[in-house]
Protein backbone atom coordinates (compact mmCIF):
# COMPACT_ATOMS: atom_id res chain seq x y z
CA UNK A 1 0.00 0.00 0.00
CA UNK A 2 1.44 3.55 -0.96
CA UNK A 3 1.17 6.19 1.85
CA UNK A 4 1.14 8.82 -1.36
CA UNK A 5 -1.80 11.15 -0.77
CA UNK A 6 -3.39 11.08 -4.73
CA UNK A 7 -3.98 15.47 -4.79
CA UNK A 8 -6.96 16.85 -5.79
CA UNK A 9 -7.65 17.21 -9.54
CA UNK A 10 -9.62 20.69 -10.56
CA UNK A 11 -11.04 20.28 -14.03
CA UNK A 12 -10.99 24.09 -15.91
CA UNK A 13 -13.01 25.18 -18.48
CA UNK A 14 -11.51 27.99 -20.77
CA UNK A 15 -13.21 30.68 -19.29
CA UNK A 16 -11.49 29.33 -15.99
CA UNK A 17 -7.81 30.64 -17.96
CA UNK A 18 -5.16 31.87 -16.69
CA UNK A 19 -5.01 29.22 -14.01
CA UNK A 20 -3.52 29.66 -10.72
CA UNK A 21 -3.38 27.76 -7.47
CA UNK A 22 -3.68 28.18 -4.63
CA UNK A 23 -7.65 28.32 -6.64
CA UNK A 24 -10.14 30.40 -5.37
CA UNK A 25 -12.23 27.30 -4.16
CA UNK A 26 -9.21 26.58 -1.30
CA UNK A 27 -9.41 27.10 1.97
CA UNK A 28 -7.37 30.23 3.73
CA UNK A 29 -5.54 28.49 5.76
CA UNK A 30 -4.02 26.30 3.12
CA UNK A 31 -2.79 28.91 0.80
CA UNK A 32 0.97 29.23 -0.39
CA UNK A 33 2.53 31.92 -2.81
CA UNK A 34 0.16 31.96 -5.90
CA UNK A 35 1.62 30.49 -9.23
CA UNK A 36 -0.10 30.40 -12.56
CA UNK A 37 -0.34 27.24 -13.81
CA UNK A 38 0.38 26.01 -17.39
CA UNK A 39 -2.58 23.78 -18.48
CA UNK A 40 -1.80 24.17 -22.01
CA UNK A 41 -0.58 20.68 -22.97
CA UNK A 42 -2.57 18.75 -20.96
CA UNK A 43 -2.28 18.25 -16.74
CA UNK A 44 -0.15 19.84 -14.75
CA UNK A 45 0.49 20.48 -10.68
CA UNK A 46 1.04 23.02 -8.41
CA UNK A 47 4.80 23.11 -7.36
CA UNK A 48 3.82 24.30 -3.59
CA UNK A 49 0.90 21.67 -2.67
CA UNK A 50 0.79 19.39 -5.95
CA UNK A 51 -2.83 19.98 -6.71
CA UNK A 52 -3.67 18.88 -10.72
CA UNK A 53 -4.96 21.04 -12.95
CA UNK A 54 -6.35 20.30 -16.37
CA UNK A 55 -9.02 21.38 -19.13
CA UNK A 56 -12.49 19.37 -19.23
CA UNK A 57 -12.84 17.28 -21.95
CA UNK A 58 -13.87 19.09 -25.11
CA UNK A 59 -12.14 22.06 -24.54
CA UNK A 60 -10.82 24.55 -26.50
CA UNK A 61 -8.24 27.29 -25.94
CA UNK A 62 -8.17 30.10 -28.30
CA UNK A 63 -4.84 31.68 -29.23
CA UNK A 64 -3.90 35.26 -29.21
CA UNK A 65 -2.41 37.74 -27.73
């Protein structure tokens, strides 16, 4: 058995862009520096508290600047 805690996974929709955690949905007393997050190609986790983050299924990002 792993003692590995599996972290939360917060599915974003592209209105939900730029991502950063700690997410507005945390609790206070949990936060850490905030850090955007790069969702762009796929999953990716928080380096402070190693929430996922990742687009729903169906997506779509429009480019731009």
């Amino acid at each position: 058995m792993s003692d590995l805690k599996e972290m939360p996974l917060v599915e974003l929709s592209a209105k939900d862009l730029p991502a950063f955690c700690p997410n507005p949905k945390m609790q206070r007393w949990s936060t850490h520096p905030r850090v955007f997050i790069d969702v762009t190609h796929g999953e990716a986790r928080c380096p402070y508290c190693g929430t996922r983050y990742k687009l729903k299924d169906g997506e779509v990002l429009k480019g731009g600047h």
